[in-house]
N, C-alpha and C. Protein backbone atom coordinates (compact mmCIF):
# COMPACT_ATOMS: atom_id res chain seq x y z
N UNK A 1 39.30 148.30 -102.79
CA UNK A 1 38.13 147.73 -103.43
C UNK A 1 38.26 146.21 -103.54
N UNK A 2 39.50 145.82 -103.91
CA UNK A 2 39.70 144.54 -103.88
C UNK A 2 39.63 144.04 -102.55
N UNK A 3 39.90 144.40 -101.62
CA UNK A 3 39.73 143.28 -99.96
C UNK A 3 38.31 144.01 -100.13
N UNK A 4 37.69 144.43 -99.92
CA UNK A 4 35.84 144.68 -100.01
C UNK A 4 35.09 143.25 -101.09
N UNK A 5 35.59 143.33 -102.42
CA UNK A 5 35.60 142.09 -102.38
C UNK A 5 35.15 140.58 -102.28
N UNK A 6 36.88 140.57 -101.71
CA UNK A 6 37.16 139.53 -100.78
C UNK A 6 36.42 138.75 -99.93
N UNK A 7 36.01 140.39 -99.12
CA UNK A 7 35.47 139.83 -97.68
C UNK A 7 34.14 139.65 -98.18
N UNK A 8 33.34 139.99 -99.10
CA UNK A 8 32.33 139.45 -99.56
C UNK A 8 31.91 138.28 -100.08
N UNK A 9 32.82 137.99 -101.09
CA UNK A 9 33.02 136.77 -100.95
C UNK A 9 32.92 135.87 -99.87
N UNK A 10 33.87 135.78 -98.83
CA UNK A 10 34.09 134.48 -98.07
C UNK A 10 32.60 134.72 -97.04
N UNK A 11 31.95 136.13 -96.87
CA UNK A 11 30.70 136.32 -96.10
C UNK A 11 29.74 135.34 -97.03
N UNK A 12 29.74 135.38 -98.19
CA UNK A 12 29.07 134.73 -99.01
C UNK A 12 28.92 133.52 -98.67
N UNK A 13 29.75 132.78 -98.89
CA UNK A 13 30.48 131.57 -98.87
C UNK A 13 30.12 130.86 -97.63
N UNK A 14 30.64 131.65 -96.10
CA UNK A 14 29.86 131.45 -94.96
C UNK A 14 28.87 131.24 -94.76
N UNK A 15 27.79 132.15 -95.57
CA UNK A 15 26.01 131.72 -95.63
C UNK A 15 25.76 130.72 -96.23
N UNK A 16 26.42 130.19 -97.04
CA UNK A 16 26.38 128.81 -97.80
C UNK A 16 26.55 127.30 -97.18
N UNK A 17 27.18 127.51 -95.97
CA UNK A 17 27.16 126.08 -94.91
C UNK A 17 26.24 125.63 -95.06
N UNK A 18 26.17 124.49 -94.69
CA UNK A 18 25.19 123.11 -94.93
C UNK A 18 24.73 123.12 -93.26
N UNK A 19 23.60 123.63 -93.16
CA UNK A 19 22.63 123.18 -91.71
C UNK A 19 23.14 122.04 -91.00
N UNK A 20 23.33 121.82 -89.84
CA UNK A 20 23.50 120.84 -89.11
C UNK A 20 22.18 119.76 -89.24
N UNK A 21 22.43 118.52 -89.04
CA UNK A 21 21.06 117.70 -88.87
C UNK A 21 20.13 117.97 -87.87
N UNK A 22 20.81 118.49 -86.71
CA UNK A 22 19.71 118.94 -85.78
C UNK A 22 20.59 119.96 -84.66
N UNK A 23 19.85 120.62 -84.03
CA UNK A 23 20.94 121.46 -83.38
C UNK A 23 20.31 121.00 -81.33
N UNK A 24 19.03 120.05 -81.30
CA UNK A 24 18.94 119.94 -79.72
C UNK A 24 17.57 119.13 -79.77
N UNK A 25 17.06 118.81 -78.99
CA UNK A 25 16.05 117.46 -79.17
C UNK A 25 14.77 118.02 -79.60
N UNK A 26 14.93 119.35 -80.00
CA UNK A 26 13.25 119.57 -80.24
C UNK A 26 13.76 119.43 -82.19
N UNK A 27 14.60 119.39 -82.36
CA UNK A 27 14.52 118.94 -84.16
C UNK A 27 14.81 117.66 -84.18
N UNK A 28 14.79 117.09 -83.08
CA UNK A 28 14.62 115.41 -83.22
C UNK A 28 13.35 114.66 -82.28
N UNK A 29 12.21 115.63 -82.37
CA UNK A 29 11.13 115.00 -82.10
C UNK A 29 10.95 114.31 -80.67
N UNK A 30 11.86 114.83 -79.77
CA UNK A 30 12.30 114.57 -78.37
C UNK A 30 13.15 113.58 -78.08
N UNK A 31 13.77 113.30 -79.21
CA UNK A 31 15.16 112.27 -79.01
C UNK A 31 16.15 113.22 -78.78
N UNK A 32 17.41 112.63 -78.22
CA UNK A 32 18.43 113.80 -78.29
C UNK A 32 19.55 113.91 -79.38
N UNK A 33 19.73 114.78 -79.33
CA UNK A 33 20.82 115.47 -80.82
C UNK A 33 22.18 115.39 -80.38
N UNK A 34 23.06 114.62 -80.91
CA UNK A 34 24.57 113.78 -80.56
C UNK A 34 25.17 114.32 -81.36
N UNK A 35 26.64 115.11 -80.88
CA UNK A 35 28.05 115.48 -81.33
C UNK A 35 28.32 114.83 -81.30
N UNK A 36 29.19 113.80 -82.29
CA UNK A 36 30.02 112.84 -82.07
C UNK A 36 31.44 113.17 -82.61
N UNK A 37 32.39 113.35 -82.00
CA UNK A 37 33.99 113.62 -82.26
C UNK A 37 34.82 112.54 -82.57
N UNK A 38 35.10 111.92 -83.51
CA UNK A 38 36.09 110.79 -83.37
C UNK A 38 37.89 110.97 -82.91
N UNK A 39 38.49 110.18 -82.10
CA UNK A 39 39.33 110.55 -81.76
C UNK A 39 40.38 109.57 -82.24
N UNK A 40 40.85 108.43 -81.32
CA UNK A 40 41.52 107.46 -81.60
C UNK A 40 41.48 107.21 -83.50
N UNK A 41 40.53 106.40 -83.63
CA UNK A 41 40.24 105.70 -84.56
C UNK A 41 40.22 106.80 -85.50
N UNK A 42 40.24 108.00 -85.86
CA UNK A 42 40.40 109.20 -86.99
C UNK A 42 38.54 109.11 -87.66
N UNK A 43 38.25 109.31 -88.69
CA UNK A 43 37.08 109.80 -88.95
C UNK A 43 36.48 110.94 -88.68
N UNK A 44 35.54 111.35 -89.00
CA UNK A 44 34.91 112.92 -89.43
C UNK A 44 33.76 113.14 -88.45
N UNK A 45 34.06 114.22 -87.39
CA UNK A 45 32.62 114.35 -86.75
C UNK A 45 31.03 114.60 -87.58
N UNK A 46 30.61 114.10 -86.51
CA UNK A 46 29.12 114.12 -87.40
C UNK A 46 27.65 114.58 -85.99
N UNK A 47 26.95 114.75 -86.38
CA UNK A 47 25.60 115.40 -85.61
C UNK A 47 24.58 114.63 -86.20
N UNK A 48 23.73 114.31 -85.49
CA UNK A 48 22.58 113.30 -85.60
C UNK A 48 21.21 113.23 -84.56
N UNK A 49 20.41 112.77 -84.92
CA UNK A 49 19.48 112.35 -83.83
C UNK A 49 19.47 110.99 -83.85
N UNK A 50 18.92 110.92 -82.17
CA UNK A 50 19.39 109.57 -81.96
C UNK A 50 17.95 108.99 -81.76
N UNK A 51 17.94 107.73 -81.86
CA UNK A 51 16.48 107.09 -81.36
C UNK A 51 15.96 106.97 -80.16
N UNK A 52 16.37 107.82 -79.16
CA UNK A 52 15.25 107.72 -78.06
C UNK A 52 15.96 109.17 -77.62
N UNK A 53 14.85 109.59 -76.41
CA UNK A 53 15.50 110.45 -75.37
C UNK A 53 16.57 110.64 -74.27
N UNK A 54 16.89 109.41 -73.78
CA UNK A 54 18.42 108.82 -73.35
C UNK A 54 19.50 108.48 -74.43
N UNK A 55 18.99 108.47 -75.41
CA UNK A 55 20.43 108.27 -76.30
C UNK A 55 21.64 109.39 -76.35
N UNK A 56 22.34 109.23 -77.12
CA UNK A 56 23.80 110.37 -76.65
C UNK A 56 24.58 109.83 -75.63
N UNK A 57 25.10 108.60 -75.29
CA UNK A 57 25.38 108.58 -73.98
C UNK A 57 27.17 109.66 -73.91
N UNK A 58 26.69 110.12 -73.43
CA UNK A 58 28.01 111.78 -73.13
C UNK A 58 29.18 111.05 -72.71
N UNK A 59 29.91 111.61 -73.25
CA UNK A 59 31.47 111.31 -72.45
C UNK A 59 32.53 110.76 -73.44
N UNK A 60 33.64 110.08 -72.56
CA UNK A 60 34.53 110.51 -73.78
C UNK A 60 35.37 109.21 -73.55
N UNK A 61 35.49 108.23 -74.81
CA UNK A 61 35.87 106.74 -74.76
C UNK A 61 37.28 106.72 -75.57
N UNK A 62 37.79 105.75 -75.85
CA UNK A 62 39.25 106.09 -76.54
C UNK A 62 38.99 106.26 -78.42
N UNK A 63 37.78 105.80 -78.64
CA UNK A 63 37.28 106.17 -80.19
C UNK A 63 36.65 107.19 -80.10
N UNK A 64 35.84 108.18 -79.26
CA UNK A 64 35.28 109.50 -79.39
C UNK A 64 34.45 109.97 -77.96
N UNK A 65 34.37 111.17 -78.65
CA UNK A 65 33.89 112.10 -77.87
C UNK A 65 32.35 112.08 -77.99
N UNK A 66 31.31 112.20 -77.66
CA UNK A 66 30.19 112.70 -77.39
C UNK A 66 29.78 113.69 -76.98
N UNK A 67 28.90 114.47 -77.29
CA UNK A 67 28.49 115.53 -76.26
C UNK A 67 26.79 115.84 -76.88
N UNK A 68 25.71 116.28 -76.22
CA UNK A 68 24.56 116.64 -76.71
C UNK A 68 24.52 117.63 -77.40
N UNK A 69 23.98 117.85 -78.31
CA UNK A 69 23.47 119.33 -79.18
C UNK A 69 22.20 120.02 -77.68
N UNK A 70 22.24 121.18 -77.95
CA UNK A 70 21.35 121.45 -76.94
C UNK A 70 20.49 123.24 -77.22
N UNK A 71 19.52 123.17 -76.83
CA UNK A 71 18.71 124.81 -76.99
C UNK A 71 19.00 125.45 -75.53
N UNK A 72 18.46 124.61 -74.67
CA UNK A 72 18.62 125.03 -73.31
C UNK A 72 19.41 123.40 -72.11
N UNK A 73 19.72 124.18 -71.25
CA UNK A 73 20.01 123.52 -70.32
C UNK A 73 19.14 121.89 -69.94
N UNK A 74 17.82 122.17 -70.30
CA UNK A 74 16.99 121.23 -69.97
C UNK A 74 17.43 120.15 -71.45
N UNK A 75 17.75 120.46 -72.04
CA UNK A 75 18.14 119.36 -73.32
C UNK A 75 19.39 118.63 -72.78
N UNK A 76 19.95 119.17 -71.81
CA UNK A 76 21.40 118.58 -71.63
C UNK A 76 21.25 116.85 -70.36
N UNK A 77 19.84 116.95 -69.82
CA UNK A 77 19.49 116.15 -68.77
C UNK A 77 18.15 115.26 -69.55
N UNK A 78 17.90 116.00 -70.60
CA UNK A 78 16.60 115.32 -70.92
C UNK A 78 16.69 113.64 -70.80
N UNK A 79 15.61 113.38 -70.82
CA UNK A 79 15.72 111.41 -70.64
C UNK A 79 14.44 110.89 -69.97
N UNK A 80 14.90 110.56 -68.92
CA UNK A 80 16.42 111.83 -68.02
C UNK A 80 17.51 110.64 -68.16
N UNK A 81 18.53 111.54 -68.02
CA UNK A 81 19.66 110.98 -67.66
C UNK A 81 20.39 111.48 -66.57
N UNK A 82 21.37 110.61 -66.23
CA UNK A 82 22.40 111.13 -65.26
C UNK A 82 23.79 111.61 -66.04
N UNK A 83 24.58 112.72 -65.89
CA UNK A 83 25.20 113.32 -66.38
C UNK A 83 25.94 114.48 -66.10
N UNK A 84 27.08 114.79 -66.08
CA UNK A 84 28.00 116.65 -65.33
C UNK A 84 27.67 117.40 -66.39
N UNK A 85 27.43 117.15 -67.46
CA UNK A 85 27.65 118.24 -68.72
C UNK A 85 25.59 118.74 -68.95
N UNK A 86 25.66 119.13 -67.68
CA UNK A 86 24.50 120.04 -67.69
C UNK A 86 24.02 121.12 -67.61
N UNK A 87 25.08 121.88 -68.60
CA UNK A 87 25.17 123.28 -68.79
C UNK A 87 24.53 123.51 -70.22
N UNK A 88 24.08 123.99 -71.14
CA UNK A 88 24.03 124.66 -72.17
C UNK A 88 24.46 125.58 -72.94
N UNK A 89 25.92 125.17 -73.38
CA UNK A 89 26.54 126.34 -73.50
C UNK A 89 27.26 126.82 -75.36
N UNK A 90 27.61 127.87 -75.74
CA UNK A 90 27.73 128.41 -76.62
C UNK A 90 29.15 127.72 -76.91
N UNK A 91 28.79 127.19 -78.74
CA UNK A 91 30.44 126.21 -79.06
C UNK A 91 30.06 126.37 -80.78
N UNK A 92 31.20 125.87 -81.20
CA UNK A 92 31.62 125.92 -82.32
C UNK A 92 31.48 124.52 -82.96
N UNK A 93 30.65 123.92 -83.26
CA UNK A 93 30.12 122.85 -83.68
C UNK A 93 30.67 122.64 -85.66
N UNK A 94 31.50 121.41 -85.93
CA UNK A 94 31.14 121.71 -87.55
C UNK A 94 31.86 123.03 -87.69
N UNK A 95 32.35 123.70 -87.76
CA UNK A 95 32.64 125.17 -88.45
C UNK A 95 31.19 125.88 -87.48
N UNK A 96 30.40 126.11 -87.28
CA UNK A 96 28.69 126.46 -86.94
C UNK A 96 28.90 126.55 -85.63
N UNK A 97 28.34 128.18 -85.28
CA UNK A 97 27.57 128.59 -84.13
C UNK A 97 26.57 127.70 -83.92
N UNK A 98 26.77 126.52 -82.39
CA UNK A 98 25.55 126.31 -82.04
C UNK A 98 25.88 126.15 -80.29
N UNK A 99 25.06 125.17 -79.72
CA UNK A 99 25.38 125.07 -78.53
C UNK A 99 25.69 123.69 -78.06
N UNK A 100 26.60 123.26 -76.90
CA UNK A 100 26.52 121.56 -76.35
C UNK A 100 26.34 121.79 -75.20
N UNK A 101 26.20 120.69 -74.55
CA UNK A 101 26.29 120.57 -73.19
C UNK A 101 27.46 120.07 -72.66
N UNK A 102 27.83 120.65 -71.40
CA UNK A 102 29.08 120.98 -70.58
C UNK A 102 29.17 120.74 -69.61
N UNK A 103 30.52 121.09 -68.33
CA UNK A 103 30.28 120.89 -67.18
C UNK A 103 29.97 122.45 -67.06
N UNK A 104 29.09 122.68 -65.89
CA UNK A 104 28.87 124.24 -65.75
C UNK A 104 30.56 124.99 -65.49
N UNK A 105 30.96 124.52 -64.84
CA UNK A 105 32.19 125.45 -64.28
C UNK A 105 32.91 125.65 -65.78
N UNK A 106 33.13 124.50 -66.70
CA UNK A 106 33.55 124.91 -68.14
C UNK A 106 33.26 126.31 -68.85
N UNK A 107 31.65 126.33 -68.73
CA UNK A 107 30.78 127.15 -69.70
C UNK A 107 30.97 128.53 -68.87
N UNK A 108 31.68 129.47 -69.82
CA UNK A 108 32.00 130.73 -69.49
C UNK A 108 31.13 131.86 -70.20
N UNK A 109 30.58 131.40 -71.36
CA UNK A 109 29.75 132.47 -72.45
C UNK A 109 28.55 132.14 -72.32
């Protein structure tokens, strides 16, 4: 009875996450929706919309990572831009089920 619980609890707790700011450019009004990973320099990833439809520029510098938030594949090129990570694929964002964009050969799920 006690691990029943438990696991209720932390299910609880799970539903309680804080929404991402946007999860792909249609909750940013056709701008695109930016993972940003900090690497070098330490700091706390964060998710955002950016001010235009080319913004996000993807890739990966010695202070962070980038990558697009994305619904479909077509969010991963929107702009347009030029870009490999034009897959749409299923990731672990934040603690949070959502999706980024990838290289296809990456994206297995």
């Amino acid at each position: 009875m006690k691990s029943l619980l438990i696991l209720l609890a932390l299910l609880g707790l799970a539903a309680c996450e804080t929404p991402l700011a946007c999860y792909g450019s249609s909750d940013c009004h056709g701008n695109a929706c930016c993972y940003v990973i900090p690497t070098e320099g330490g700091g706390l990833p964060g998710v955002s919309c950016t001010s235009s439809p080319t913004g996000c520029a993807v890739g990966d510098t010695i202070d962070a990572k980038s990558r697009r938030m994305c619904h479909n594949d077509d969010d991963c090129v929107a702009g347009p831009i030029s870009t490999r990570y034009t897959k749409c694929c299923n990731a672990s964002v934040i603690n949070q089920g959502a999706h980024t964009c990838t290289s296809p050969e990456l994206c297995t799920i």
